[in-house]
N, C-alpha and C. Protein backbone atom coordinates (compact mmCIF):
# COMPACT_ATOMS: atom_id res chain seq x y z
N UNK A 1 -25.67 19.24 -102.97
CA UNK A 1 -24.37 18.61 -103.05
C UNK A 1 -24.18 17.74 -101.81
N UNK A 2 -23.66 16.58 -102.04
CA UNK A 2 -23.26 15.54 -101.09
C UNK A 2 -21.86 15.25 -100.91
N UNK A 3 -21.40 15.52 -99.79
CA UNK A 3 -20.05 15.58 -98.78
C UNK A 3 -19.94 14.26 -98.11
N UNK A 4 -18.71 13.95 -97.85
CA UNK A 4 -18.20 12.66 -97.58
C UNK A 4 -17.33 12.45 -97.10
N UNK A 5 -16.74 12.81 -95.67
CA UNK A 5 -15.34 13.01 -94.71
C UNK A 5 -15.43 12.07 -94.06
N UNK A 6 -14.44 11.23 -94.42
CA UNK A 6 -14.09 10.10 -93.44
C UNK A 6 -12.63 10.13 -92.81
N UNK A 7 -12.06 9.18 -92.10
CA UNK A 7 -10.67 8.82 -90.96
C UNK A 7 -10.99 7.65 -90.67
N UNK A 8 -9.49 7.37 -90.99
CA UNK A 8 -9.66 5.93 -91.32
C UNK A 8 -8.53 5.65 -90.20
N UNK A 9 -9.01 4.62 -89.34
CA UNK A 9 -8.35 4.31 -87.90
C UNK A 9 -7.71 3.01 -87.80
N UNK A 10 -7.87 2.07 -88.68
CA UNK A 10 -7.40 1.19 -89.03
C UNK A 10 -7.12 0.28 -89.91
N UNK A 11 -6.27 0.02 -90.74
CA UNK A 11 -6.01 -0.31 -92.05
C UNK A 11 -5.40 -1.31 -92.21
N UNK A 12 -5.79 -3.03 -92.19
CA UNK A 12 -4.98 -4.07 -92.69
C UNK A 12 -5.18 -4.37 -94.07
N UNK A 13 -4.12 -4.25 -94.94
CA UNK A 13 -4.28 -5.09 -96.19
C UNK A 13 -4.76 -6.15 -96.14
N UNK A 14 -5.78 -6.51 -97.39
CA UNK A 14 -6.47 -7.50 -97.27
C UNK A 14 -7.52 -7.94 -96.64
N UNK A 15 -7.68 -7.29 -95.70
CA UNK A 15 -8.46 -7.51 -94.26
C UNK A 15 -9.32 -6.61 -93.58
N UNK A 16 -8.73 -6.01 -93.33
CA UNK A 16 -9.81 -4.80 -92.48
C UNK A 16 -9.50 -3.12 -92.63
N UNK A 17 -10.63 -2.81 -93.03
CA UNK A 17 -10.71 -1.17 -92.86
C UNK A 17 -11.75 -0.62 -91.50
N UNK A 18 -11.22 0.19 -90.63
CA UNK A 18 -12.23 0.50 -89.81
C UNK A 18 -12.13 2.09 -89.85
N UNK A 19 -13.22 2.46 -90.48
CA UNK A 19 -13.08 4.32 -90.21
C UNK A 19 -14.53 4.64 -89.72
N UNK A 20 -14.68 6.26 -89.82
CA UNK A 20 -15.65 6.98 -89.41
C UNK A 20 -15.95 7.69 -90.37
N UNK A 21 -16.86 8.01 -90.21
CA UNK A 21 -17.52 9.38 -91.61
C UNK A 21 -19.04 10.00 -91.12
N UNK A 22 -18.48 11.62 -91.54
CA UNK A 22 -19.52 12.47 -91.87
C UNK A 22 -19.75 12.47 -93.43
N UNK A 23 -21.67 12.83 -93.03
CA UNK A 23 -22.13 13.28 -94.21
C UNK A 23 -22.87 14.64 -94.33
N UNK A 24 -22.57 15.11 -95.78
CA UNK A 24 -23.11 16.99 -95.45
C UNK A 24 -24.07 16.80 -96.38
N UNK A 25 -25.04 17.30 -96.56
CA UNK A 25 -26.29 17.63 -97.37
C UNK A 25 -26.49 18.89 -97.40
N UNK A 26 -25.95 19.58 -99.02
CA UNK A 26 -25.91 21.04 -99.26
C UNK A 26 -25.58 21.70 -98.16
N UNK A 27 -24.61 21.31 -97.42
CA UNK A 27 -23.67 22.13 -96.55
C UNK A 27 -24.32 21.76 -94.63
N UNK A 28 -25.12 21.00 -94.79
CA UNK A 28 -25.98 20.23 -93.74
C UNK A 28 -25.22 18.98 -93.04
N UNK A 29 -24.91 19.09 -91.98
CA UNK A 29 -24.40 17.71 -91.63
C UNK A 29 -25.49 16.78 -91.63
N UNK A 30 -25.92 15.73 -92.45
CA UNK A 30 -27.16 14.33 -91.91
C UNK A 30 -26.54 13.80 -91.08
N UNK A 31 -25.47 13.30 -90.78
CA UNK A 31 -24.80 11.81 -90.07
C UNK A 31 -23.56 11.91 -89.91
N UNK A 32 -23.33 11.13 -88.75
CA UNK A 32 -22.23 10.72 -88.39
C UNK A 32 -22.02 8.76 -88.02
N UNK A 33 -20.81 8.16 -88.87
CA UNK A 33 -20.80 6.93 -88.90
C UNK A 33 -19.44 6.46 -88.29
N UNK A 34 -19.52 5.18 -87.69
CA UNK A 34 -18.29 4.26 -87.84
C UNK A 34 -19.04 2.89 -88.66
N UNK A 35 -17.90 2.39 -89.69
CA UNK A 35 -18.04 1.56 -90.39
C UNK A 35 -16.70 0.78 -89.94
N UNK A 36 -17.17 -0.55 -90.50
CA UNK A 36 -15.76 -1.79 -90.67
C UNK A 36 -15.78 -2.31 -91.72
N UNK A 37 -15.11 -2.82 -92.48
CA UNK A 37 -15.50 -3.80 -93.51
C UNK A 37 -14.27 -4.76 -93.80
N UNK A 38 -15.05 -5.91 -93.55
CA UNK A 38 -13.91 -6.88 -93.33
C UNK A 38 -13.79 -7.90 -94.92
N UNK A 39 -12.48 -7.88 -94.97
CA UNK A 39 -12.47 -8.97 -96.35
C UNK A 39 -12.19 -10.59 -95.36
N UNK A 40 -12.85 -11.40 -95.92
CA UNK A 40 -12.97 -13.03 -95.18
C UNK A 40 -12.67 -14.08 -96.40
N UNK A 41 -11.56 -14.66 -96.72
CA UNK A 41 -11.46 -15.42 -97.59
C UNK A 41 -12.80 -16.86 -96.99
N UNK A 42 -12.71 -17.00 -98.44
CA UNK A 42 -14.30 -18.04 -98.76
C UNK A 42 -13.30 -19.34 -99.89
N UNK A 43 -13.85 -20.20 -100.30
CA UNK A 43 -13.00 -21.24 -100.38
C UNK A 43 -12.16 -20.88 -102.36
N UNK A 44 -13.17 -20.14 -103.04
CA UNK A 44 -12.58 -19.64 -104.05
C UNK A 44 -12.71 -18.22 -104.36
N UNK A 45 -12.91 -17.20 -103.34
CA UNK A 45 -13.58 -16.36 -103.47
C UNK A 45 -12.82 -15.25 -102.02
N UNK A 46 -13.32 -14.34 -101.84
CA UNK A 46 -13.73 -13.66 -101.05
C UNK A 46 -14.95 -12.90 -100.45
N UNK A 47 -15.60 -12.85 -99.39
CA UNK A 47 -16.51 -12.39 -98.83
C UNK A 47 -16.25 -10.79 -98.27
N UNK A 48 -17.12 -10.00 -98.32
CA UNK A 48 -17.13 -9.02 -98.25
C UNK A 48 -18.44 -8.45 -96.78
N UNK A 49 -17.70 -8.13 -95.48
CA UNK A 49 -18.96 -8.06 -94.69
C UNK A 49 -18.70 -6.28 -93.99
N UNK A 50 -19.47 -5.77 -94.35
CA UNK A 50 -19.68 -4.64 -93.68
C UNK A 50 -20.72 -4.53 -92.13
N UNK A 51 -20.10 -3.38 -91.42
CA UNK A 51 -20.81 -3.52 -90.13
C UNK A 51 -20.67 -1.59 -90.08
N UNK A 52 -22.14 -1.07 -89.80
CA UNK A 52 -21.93 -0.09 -89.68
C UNK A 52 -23.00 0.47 -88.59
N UNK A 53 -22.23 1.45 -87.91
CA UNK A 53 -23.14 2.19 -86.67
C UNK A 53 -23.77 3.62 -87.20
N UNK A 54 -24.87 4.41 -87.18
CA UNK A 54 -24.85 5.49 -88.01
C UNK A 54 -25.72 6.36 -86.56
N UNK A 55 -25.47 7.16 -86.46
CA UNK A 55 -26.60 8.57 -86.15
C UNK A 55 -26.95 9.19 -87.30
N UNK A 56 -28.10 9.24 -87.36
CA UNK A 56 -28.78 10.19 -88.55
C UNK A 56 -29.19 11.46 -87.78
N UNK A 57 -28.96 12.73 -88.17
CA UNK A 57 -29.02 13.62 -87.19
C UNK A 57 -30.24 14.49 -87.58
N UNK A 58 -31.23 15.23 -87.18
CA UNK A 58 -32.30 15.99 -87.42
C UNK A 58 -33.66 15.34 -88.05
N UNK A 59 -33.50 14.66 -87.77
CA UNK A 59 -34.86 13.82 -88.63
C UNK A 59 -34.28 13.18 -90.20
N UNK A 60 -32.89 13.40 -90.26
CA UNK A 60 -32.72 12.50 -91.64
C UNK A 60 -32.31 11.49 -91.60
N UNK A 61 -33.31 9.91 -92.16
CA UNK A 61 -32.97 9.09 -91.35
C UNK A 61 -33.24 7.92 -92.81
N UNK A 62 -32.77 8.24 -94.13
CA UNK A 62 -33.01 7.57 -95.06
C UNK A 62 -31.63 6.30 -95.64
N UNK A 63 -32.26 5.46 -94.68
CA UNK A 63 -31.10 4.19 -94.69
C UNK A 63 -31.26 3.83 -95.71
N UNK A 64 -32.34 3.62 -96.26
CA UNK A 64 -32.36 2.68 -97.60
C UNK A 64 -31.44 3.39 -98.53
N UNK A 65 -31.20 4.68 -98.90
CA UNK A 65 -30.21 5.34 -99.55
C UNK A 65 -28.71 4.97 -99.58
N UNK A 66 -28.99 4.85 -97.96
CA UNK A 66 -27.33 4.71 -97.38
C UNK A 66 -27.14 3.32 -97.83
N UNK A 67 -27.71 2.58 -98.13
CA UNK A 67 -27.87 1.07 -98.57
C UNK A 67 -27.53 1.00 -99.35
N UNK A 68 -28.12 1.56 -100.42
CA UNK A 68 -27.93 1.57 -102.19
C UNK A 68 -26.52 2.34 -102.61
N UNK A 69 -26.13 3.21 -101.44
CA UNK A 69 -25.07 3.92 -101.50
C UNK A 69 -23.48 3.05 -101.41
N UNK A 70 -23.44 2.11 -100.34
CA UNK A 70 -22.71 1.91 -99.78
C UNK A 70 -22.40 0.50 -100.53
N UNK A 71 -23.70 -0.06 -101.54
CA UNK A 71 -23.39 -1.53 -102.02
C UNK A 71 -22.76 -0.67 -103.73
N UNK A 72 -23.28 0.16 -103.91
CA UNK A 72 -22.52 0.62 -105.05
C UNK A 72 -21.15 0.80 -104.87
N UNK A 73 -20.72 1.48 -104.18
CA UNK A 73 -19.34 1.72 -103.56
C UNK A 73 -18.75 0.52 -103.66
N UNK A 74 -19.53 -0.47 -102.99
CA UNK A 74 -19.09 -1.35 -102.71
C UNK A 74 -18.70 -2.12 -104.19
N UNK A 75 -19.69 -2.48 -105.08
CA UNK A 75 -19.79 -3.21 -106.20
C UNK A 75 -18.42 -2.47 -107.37
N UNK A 76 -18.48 -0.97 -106.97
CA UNK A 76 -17.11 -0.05 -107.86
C UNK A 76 -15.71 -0.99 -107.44
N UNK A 77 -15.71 -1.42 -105.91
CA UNK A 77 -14.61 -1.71 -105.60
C UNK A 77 -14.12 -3.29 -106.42
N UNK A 78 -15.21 -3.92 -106.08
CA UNK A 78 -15.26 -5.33 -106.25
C UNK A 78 -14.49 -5.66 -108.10
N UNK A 79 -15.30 -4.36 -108.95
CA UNK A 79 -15.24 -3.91 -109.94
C UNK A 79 -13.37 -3.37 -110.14
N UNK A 80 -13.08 -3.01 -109.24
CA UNK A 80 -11.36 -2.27 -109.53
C UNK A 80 -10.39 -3.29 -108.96
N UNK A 81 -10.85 -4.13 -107.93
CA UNK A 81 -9.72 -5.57 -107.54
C UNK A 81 -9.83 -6.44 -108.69
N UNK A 82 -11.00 -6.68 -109.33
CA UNK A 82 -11.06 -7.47 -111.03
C UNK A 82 -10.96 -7.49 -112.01
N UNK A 83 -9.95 -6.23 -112.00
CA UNK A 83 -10.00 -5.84 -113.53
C UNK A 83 -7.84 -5.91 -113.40
């Protein structure tokens, strides 16, 4: 089972989210993160830029996951402002 605690430290509509997050792996902490993700208007559009710092803790160190993880998330969202 995969756990997902974040705090969220700063919150502009429209604009910016800046939080932190743990992750648990079957009751395992892997990581600890701060993320940002900024919305940037584009000329018909919006841009979407994430910036993230991670410790992977004990030897678990599978970014590419966190990759595929975080653009899905991402693509759900993109998916719920368009509908």
């Amino acid at each position: 089972m995969t756990q997902f605690d974040a705090t969220y430290f700063d919150v502009v509509p429209d604009t910016r989210l800046i939080y932190t997050y743990e992750m648990h792996q079957d009751g395992r902490k892997i990581s600890v993160s701060l993320a940002t993700l900024q919305c940037l208007p584009q000329e018909a559009d919006t841009m979407q830029k994430v910036t993230e710092q991670g410790a992977f803790l004990d030897g678990d160190e599978d970014a590419g996951a966190r990759d595929h993880g975080t653009e899905f998330l991402l693509e759900r969202l993109r998916a719920s402002l368009d509908s």
